[in-house]
C-alpha atoms as a PDB file:
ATOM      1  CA  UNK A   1       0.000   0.000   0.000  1.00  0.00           C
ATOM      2  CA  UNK A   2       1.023   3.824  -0.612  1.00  0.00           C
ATOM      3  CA  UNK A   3       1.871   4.391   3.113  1.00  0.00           C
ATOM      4  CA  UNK A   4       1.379   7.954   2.871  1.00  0.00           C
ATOM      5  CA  UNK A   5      -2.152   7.280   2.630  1.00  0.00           C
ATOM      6  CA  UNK A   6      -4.567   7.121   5.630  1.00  0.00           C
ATOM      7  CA  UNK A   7      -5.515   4.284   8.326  1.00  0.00           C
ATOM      8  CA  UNK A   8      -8.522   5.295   9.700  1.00  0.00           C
ATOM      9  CA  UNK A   9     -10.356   4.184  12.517  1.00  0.00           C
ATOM     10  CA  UNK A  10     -13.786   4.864  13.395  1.00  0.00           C
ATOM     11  CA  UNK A  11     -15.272   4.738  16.790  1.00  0.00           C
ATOM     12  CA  UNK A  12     -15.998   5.996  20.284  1.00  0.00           C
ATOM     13  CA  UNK A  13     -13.419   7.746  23.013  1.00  0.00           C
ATOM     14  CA  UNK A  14     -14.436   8.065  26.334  1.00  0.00           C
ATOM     15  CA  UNK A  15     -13.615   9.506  29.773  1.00  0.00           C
ATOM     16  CA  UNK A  16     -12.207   6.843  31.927  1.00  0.00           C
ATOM     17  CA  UNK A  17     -12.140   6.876  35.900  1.00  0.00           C
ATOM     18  CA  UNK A  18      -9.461   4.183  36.944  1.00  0.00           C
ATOM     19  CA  UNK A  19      -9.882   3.299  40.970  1.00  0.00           C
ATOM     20  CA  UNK A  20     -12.033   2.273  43.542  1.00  0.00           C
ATOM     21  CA  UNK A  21     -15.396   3.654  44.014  1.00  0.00           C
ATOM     22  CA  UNK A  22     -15.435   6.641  46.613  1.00  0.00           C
ATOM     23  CA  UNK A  23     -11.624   6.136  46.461  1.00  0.00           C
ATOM     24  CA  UNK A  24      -8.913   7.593  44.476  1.00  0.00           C
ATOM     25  CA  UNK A  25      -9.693   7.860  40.618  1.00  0.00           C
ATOM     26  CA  UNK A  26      -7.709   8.692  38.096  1.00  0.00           C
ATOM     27  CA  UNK A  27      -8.688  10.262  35.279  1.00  0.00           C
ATOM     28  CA  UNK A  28      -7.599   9.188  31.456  1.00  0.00           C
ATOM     29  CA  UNK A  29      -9.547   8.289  28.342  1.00  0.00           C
ATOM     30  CA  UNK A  30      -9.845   5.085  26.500  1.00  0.00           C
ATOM     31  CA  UNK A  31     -12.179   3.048  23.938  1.00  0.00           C
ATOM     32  CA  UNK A  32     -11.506   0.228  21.820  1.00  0.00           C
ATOM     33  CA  UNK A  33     -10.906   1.675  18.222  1.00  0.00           C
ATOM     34  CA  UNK A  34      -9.026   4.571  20.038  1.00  0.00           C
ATOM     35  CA  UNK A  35      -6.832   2.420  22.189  1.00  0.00           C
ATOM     36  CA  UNK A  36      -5.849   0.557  18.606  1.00  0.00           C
ATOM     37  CA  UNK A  37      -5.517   4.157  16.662  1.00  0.00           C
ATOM     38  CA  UNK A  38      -2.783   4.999  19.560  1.00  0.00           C
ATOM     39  CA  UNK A  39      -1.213   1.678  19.370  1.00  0.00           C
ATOM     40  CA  UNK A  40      -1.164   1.936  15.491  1.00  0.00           C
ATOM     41  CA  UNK A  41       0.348   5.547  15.586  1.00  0.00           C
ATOM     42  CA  UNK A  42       3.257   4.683  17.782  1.00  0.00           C
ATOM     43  CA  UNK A  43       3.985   1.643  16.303  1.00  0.00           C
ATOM     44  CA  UNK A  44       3.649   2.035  12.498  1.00  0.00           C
ATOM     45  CA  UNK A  45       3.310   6.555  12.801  1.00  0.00           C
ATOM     46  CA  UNK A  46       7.245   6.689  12.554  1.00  0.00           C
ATOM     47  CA  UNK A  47       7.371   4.594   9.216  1.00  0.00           C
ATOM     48  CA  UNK A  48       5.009   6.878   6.973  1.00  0.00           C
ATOM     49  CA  UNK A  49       1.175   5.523   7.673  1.00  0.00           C
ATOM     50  CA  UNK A  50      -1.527   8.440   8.447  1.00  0.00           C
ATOM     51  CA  UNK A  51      -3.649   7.130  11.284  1.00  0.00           C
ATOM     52  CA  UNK A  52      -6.896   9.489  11.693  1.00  0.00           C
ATOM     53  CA  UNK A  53      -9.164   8.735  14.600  1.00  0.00           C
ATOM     54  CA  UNK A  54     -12.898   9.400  13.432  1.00  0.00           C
ATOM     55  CA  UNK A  55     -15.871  10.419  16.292  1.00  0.00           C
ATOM     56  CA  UNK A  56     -17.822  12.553  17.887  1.00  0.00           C
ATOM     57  CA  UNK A  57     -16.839  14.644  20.263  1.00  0.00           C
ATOM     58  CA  UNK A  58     -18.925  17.818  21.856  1.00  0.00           C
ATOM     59  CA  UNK A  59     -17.601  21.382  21.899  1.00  0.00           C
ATOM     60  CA  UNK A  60     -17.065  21.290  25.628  1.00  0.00           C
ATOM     61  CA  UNK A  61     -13.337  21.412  27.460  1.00  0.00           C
ATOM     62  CA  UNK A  62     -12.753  17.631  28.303  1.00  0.00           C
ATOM     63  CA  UNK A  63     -13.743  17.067  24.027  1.00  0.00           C
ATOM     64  CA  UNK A  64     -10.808  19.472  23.826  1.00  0.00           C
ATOM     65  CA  UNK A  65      -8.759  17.751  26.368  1.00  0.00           C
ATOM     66  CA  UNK A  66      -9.339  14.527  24.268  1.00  0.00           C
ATOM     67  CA  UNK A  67      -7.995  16.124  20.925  1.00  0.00           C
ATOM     68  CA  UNK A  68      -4.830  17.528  22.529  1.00  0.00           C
ATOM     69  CA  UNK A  69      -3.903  14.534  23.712  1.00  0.00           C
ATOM     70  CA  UNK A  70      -4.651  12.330  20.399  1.00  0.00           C
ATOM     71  CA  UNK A  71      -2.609  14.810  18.732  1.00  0.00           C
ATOM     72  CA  UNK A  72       0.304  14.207  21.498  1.00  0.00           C
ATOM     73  CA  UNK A  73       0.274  10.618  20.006  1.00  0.00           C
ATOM     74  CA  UNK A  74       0.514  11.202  16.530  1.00  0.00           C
ATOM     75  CA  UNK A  75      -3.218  10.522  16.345  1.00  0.00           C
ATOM     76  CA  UNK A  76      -4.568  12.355  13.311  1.00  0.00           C
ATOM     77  CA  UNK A  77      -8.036  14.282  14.018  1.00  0.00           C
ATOM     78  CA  UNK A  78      -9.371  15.517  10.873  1.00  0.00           C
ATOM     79  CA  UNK A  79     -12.386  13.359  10.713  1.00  0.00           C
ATOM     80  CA  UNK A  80     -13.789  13.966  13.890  1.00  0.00           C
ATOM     81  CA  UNK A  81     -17.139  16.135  14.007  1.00  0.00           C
ATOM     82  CA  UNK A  82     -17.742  18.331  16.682  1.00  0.00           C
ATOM     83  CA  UNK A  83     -21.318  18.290  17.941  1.00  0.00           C
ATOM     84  CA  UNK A  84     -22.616  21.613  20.286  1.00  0.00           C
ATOM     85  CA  UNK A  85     -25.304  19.461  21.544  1.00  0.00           C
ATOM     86  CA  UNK A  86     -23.137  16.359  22.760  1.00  0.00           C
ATOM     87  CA  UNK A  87     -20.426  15.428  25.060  1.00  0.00           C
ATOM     88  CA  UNK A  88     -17.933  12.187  25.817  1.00  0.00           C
ATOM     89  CA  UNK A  89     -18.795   9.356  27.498  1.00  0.00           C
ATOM     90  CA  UNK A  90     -17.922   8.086  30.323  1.00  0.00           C
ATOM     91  CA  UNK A  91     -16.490   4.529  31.716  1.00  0.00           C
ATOM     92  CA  UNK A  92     -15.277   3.774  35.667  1.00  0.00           C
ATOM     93  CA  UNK A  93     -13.079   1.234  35.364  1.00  0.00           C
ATOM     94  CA  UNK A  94     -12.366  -1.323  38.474  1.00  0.00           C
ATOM     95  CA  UNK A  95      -9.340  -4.335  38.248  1.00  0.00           C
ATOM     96  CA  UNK A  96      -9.058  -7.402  40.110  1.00  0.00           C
ATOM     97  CA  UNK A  97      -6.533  -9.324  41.915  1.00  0.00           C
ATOM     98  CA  UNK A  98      -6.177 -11.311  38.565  1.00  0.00           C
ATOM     99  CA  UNK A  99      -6.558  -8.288  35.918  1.00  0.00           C
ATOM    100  CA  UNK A 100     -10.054  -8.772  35.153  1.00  0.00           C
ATOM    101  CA  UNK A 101     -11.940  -5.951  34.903  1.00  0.00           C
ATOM    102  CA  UNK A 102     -15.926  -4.554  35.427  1.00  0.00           C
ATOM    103  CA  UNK A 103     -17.081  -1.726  34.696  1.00  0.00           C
ATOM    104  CA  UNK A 104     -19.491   1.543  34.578  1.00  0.00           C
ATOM    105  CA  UNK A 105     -21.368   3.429  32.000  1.00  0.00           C
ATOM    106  CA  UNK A 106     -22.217   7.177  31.335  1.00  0.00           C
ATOM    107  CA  UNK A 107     -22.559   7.239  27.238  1.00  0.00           C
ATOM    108  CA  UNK A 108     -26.379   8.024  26.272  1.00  0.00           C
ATOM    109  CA  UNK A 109     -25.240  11.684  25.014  1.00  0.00           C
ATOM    110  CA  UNK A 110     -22.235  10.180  23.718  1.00  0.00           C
ATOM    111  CA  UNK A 111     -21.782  12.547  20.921  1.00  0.00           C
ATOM    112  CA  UNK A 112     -19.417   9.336  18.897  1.00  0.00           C
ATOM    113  CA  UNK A 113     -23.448   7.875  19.284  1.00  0.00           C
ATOM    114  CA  UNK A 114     -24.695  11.225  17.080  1.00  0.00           C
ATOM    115  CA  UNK A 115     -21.585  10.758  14.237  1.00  0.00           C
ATOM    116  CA  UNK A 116     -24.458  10.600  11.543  1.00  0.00           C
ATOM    117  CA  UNK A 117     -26.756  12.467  12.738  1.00  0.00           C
ATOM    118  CA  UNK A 118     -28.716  15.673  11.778  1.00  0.00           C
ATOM    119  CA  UNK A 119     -26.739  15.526   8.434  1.00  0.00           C
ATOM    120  CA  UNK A 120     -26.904  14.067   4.683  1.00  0.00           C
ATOM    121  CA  UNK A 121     -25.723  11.162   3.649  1.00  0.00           C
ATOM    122  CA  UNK A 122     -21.964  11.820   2.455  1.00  0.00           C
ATOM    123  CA  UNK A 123     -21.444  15.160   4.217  1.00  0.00           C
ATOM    124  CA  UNK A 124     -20.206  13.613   7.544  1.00  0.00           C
ATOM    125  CA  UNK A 125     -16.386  14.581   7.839  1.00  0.00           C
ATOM    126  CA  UNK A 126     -15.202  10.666   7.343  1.00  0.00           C
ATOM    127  CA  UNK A 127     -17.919   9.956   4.560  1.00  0.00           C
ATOM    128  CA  UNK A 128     -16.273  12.950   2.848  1.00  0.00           C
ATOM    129  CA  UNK A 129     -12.829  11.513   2.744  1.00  0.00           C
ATOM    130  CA  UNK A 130     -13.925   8.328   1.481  1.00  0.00           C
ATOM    131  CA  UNK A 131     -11.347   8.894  -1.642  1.00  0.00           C
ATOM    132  CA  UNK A 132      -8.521   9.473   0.620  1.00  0.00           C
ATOM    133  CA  UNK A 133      -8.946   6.529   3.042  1.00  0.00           C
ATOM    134  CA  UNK A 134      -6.517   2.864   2.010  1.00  0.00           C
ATOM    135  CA  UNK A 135      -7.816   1.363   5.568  1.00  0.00           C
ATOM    136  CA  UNK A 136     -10.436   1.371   7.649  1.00  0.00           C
ATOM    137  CA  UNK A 137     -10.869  -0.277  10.682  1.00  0.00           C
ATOM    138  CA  UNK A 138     -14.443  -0.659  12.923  1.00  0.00           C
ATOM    139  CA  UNK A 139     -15.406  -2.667  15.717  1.00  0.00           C
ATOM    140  CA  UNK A 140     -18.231  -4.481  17.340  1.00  0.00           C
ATOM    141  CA  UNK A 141     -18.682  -1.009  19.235  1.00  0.00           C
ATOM    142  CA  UNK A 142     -18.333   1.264  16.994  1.00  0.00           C
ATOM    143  CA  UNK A 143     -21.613  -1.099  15.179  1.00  0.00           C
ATOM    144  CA  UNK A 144     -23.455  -1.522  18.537  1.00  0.00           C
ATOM    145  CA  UNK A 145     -23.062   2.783  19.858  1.00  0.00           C
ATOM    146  CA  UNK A 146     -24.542   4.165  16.488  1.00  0.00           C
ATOM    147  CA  UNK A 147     -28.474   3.554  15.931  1.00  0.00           C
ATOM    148  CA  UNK A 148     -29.533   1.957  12.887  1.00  0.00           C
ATOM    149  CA  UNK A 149     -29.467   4.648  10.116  1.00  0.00           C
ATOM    150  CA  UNK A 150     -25.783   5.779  10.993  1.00  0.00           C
ATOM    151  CA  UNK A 151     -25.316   1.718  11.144  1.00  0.00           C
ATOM    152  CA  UNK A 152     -26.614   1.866   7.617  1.00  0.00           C
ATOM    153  CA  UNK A 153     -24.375   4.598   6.553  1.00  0.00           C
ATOM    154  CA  UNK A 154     -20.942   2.957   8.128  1.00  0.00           C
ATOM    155  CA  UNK A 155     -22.014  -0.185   6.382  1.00  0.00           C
ATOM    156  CA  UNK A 156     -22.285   1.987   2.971  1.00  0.00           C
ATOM    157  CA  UNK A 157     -18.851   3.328   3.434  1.00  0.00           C
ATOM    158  CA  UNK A 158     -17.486  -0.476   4.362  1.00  0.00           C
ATOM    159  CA  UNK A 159     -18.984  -1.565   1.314  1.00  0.00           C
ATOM    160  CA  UNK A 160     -17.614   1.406  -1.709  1.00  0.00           C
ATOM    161  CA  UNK A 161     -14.089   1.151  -0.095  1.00  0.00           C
ATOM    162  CA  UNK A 162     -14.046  -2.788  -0.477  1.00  0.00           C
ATOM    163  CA  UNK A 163     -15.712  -2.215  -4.226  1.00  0.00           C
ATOM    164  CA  UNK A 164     -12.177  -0.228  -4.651  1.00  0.00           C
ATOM    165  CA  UNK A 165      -9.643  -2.035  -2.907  1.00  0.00           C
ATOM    166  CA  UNK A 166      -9.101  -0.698   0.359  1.00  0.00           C
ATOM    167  CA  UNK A 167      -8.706  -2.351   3.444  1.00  0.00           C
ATOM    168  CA  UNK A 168     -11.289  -3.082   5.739  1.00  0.00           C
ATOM    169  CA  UNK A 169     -11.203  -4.301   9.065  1.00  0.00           C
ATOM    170  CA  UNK A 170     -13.388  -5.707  11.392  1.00  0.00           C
ATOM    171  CA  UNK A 171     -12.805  -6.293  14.880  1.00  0.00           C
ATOM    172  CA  UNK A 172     -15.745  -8.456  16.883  1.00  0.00           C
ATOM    173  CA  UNK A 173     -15.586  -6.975  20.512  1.00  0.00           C
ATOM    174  CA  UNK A 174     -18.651  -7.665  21.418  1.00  0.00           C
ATOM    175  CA  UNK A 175     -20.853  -6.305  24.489  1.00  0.00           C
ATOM    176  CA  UNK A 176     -24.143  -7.477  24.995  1.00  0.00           C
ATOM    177  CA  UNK A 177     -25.193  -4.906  27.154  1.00  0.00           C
ATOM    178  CA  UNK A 178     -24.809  -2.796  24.052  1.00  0.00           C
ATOM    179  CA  UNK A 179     -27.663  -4.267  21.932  1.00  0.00           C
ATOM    180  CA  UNK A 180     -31.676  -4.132  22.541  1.00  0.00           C
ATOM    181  CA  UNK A 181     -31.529  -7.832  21.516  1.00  0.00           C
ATOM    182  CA  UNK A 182     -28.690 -10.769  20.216  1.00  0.00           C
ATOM    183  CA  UNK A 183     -30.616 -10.856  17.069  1.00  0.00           C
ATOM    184  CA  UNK A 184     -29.577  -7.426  16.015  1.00  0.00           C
ATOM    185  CA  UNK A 185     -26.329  -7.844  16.862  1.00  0.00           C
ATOM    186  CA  UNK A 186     -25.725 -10.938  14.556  1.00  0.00           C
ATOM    187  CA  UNK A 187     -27.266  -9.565  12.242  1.00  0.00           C
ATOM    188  CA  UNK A 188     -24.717  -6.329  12.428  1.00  0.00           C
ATOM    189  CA  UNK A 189     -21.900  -8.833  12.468  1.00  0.00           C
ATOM    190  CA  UNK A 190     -22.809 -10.701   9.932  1.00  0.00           C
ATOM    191  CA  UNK A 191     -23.094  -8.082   7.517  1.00  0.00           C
ATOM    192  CA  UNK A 192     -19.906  -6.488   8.489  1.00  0.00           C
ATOM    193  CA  UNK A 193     -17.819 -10.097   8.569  1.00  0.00           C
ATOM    194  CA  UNK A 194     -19.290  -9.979   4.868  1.00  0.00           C
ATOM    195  CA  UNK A 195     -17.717  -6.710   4.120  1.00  0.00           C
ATOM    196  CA  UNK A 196     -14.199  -6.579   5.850  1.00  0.00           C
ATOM    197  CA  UNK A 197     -11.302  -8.289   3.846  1.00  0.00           C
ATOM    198  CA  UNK A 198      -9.523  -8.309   7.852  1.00  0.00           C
ATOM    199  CA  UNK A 199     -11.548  -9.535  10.616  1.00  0.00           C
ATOM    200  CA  UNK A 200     -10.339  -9.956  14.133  1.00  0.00           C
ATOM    201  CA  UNK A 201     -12.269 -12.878  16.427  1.00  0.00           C
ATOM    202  CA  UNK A 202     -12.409 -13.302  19.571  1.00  0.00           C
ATOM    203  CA  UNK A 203     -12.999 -16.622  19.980  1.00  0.00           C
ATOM    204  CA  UNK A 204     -15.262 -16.549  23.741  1.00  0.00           C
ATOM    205  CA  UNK A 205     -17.050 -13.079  22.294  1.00  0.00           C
ATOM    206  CA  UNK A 206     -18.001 -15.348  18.856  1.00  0.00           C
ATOM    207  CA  UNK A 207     -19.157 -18.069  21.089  1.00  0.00           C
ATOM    208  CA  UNK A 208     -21.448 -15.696  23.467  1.00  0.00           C
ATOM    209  CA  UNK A 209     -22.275 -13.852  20.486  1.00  0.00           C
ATOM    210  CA  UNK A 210     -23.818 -17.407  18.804  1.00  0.00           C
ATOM    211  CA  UNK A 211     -25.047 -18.296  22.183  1.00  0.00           C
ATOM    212  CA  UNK A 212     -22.577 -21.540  21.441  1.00  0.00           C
ATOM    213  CA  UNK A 213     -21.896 -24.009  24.592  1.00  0.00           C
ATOM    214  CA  UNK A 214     -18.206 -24.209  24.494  1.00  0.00           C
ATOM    215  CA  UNK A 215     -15.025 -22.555  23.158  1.00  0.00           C
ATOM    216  CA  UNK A 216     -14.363 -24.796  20.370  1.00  0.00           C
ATOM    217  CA  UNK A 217     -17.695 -24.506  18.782  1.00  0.00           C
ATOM    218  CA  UNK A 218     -16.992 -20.741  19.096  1.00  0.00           C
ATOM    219  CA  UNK A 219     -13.776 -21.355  17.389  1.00  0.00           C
ATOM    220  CA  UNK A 220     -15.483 -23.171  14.924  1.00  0.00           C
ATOM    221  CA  UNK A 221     -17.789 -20.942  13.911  1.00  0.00           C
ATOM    222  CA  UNK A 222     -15.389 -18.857  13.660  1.00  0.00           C
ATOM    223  CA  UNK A 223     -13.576 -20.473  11.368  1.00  0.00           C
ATOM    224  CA  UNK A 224     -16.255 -20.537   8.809  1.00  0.00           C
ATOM    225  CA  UNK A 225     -16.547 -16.931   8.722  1.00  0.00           C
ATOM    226  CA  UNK A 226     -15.889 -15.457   4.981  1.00  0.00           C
ATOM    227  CA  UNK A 227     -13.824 -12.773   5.486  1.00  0.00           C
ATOM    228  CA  UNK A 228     -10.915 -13.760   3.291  1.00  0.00           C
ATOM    229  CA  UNK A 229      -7.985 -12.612   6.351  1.00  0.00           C
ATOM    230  CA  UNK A 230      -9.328 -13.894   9.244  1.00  0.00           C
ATOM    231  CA  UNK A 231      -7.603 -14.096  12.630  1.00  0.00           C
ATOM    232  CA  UNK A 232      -9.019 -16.198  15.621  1.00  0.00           C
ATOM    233  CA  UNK A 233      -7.363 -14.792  19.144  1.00  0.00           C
ATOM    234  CA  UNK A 234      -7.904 -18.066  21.795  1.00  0.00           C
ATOM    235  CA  UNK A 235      -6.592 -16.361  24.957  1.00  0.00           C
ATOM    236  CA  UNK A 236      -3.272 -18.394  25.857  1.00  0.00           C
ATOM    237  CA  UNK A 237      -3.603 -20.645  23.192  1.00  0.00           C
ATOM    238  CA  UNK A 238      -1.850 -20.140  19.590  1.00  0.00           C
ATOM    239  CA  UNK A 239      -3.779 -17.426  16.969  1.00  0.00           C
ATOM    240  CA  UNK A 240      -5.116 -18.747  14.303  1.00  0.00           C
ATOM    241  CA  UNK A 241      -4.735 -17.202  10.876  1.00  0.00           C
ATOM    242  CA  UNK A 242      -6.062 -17.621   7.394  1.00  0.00           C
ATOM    243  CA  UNK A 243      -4.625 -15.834   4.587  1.00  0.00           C
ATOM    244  CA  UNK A 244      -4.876 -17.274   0.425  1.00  0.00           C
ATOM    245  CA  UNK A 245      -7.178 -20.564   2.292  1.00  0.00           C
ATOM    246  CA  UNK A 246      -4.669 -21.702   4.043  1.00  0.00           C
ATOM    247  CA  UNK A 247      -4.597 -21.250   8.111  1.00  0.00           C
ATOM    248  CA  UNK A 248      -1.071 -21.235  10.435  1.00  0.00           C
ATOM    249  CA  UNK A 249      -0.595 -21.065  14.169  1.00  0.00           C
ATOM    250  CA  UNK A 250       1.530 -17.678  15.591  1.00  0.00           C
ATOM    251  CA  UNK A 251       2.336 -18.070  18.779  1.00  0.00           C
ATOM    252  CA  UNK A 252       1.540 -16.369  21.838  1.00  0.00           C
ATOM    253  CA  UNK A 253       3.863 -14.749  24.810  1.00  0.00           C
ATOM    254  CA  UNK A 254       3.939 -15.976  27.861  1.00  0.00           C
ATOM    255  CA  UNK A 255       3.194 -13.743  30.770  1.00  0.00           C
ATOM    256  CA  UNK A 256       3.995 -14.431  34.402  1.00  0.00           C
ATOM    257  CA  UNK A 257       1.941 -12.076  35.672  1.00  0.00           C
ATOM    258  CA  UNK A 258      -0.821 -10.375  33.926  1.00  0.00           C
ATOM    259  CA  UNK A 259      -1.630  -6.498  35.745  1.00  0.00           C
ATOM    260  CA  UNK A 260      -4.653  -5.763  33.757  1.00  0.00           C
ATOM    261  CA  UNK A 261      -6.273  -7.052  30.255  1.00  0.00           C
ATOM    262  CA  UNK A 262      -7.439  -3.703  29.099  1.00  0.00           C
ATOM    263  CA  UNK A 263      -7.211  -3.224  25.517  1.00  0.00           C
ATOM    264  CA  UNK A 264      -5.361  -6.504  25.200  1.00  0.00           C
ATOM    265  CA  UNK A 265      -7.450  -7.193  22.074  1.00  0.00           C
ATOM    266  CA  UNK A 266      -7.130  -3.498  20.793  1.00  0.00           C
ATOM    267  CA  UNK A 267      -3.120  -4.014  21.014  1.00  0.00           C
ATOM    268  CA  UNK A 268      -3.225  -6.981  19.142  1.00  0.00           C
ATOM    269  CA  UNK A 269      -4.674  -5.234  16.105  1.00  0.00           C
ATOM    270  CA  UNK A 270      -2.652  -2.651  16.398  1.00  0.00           C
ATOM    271  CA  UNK A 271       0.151  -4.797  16.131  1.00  0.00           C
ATOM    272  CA  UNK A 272      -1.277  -6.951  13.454  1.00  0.00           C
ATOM    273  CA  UNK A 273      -2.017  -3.780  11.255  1.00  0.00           C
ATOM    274  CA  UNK A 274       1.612  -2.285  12.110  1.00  0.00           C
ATOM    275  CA  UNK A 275       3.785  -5.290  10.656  1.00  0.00           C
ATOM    276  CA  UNK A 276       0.611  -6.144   7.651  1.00  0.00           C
ATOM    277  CA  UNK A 277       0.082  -3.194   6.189  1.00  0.00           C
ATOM    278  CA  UNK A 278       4.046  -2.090   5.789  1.00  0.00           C
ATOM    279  CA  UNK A 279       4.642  -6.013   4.184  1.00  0.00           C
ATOM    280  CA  UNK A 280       4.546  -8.614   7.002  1.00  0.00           C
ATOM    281  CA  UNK A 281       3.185 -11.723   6.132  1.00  0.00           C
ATOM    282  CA  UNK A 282      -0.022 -12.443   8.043  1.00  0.00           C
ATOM    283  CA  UNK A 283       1.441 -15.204  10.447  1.00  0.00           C
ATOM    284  CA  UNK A 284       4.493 -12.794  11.541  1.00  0.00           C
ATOM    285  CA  UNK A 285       1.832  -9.695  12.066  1.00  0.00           C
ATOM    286  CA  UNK A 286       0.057 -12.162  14.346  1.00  0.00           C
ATOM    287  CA  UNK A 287       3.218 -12.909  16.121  1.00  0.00           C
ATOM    288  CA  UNK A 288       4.229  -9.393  16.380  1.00  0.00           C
ATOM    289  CA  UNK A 289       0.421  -8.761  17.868  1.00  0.00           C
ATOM    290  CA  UNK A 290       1.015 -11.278  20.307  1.00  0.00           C
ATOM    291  CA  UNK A 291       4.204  -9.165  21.518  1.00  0.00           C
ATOM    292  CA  UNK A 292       2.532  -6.191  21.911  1.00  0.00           C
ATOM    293  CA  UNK A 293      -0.622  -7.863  23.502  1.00  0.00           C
ATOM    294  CA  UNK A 294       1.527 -10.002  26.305  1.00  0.00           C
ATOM    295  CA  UNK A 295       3.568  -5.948  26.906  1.00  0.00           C
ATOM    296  CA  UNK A 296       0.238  -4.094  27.548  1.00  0.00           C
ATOM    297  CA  UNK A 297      -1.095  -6.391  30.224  1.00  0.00           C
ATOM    298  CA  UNK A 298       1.450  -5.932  32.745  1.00  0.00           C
ATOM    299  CA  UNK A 299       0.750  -2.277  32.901  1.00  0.00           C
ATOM    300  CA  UNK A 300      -2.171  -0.877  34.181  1.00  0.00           C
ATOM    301  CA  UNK A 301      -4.677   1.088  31.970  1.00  0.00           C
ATOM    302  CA  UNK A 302      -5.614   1.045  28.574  1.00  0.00           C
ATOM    303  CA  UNK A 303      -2.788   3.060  27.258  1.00  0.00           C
ATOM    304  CA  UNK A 304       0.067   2.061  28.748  1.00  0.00           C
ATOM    305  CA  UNK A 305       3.693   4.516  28.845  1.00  0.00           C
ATOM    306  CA  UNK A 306       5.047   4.763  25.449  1.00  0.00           C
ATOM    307  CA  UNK A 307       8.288   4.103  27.335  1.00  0.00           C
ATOM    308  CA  UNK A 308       7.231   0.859  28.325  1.00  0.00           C
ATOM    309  CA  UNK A 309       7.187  -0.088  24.879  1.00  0.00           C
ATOM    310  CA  UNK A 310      10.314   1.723  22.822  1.00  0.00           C
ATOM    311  CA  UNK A 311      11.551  -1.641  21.985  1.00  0.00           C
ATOM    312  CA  UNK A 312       8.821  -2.219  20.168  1.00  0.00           C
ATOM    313  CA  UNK A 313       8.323   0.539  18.567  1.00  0.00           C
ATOM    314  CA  UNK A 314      11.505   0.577  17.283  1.00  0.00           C
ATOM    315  CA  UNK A 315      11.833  -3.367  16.226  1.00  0.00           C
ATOM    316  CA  UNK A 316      11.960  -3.503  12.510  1.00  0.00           C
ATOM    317  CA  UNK A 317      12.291  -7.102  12.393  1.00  0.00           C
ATOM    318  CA  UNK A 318       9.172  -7.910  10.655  1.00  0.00           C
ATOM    319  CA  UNK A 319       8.836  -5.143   8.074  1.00  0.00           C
ATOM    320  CA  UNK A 320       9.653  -6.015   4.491  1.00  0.00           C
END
């Protein structure tokens, strides 16, 4: 691909309050297709790709608190639309003993929820750029926050950049809580599994997705997917990739002792993007994903210190 050319990522960016409730919170910002866009920028930013984040975002100070610090990491903001009448959600955040997480919600005037709304088809700022964008890259989320006519519209735009070549892809997180009912969620996957030439699979969200009993049969299913470069992520166990039919194992890392799994999944792709889209064969981008995964969850926090990942950043093992 011409690497001057844009990544972009569409999604949601929230507020996030790390701590115990009516204890010490700390305030930072987070969301799944953000959390990758940050990733992506540090790791692949340096080497010539153009990653744009694309939301909503109000007109109030914390939206502009937001932008600053996207810009700070290389995140490119062009595509986001400001909406007077909205403002960023909010998440709280709590971590276990074992880094699992649970968590609060403050999004119903999420303005990422409002990205299509109140204007025409075409004229929204990433609709627009449609011409300029080689990759784009939705999840589960971004599908489940938007109602069903800005759905529609994100599905449109999926659909004319695959007619022409670009990349898109499609990342499964998915959150029950998120839909009205299962059916309209697998019917939102579906469509967009039909659409993306990447998809990224969780192999226990597929199986709780397709109500399926056990892992396996999650992995299964999976499997059967058409997306042509499909990745299965099986916690511990070896990735699974497909690329021209055929499917290989990358390994994962082994980590002594995980801190928290925040964005795990979201690091992956980020890593898997860096190494594929500047020449990395599909297995070693897995690999590589699996690095930057098995680094993320022994920090705390979504977005982890930039310092705490330089080697990474600057390992150009895998780039053809």
């Amino acid at each position: 691909m011409n690497r001057s050319q844009r990544v972009v990522l569409f999604g949601e960016c929230m507020l996030e309050l790390q701590g115990e409730a009516f204890g010490t919170l700390r305030q930072t910002f987070g969301g799944d297709t953000l959390n990758t866009a940050v990733y992506l920028s540090r790791l692949a930013g340096p080497r010539g790709l153009d990653v744009q984040y694309a939301t909503g975002l109000g007109e109030d100070c914390l939206s502009d608190g937001l932008l600053s610090r996207w810009h700070a990491e290389g995140v490119g903001t062009e595509l986001v639309r400001r909406i007077p009448s909205r403002v960023p959600g909010m998440y709280m955040i709590e971590v276990d003993a074992h880094g699992e997480r649970r968590f609060a919600y403050w999004r119903d005037t999420s303005a990422a929820k409002a990205y299509f709304d109140g204007v025409a088809p075409g004229a929204t700022p990433l609709e627009a750029a449609v011409d300029t964008i080689a990759v784009l890259y939705v999840s589960g989320i971004s599908l489940a926050i938007l109602p069903a006519a800005g759905r529609e519209r994100l599905f449109a735009l999926m659909a004319a950049l695959r007619a022409r070549g670009a990349v898109v892809a499609f990342d499964n997180n998915y959150r029950p809580r998120l839909w009205p009912v299962v059916a309209a969620a697998r019917d939102a996957f579906a469509q967009a599994f039909g659409l993306a030439t990447i998809a990224f699979v969780t192999a226990d969200d597929h199986q709780a997705l397709l109500g399926l009993h056990s892992l396996d049969e999650g992995v299964e299913a999976a499997r059967a997917l058409p997306t042509p470069e499909l990745v299965i992520k099986r916690g511990s166990a070896p990735t699974l990739v497909r690329n021209d039919g055929r499917w290989h194992d990358a390994a994962t890392v082994p980590v002594a002792r995980v801190v928290d799994t925040t964005a795990a999944g979201d690091s992956f792709a980020a890593g898997y993007l860096s190494r594929r889209l500047l020449g990395a064969s599909a297995v070693d981008a897995a690999r590589f994903g699996n690095r930057v995964a098995a680094r993320v969850i022994q920090h705390p926090g979504a977005l982890i210190r930039r310092e705490a990942m330089t080697d990474l950043i600057e390992d150009a093992s895998f780039i053809a």
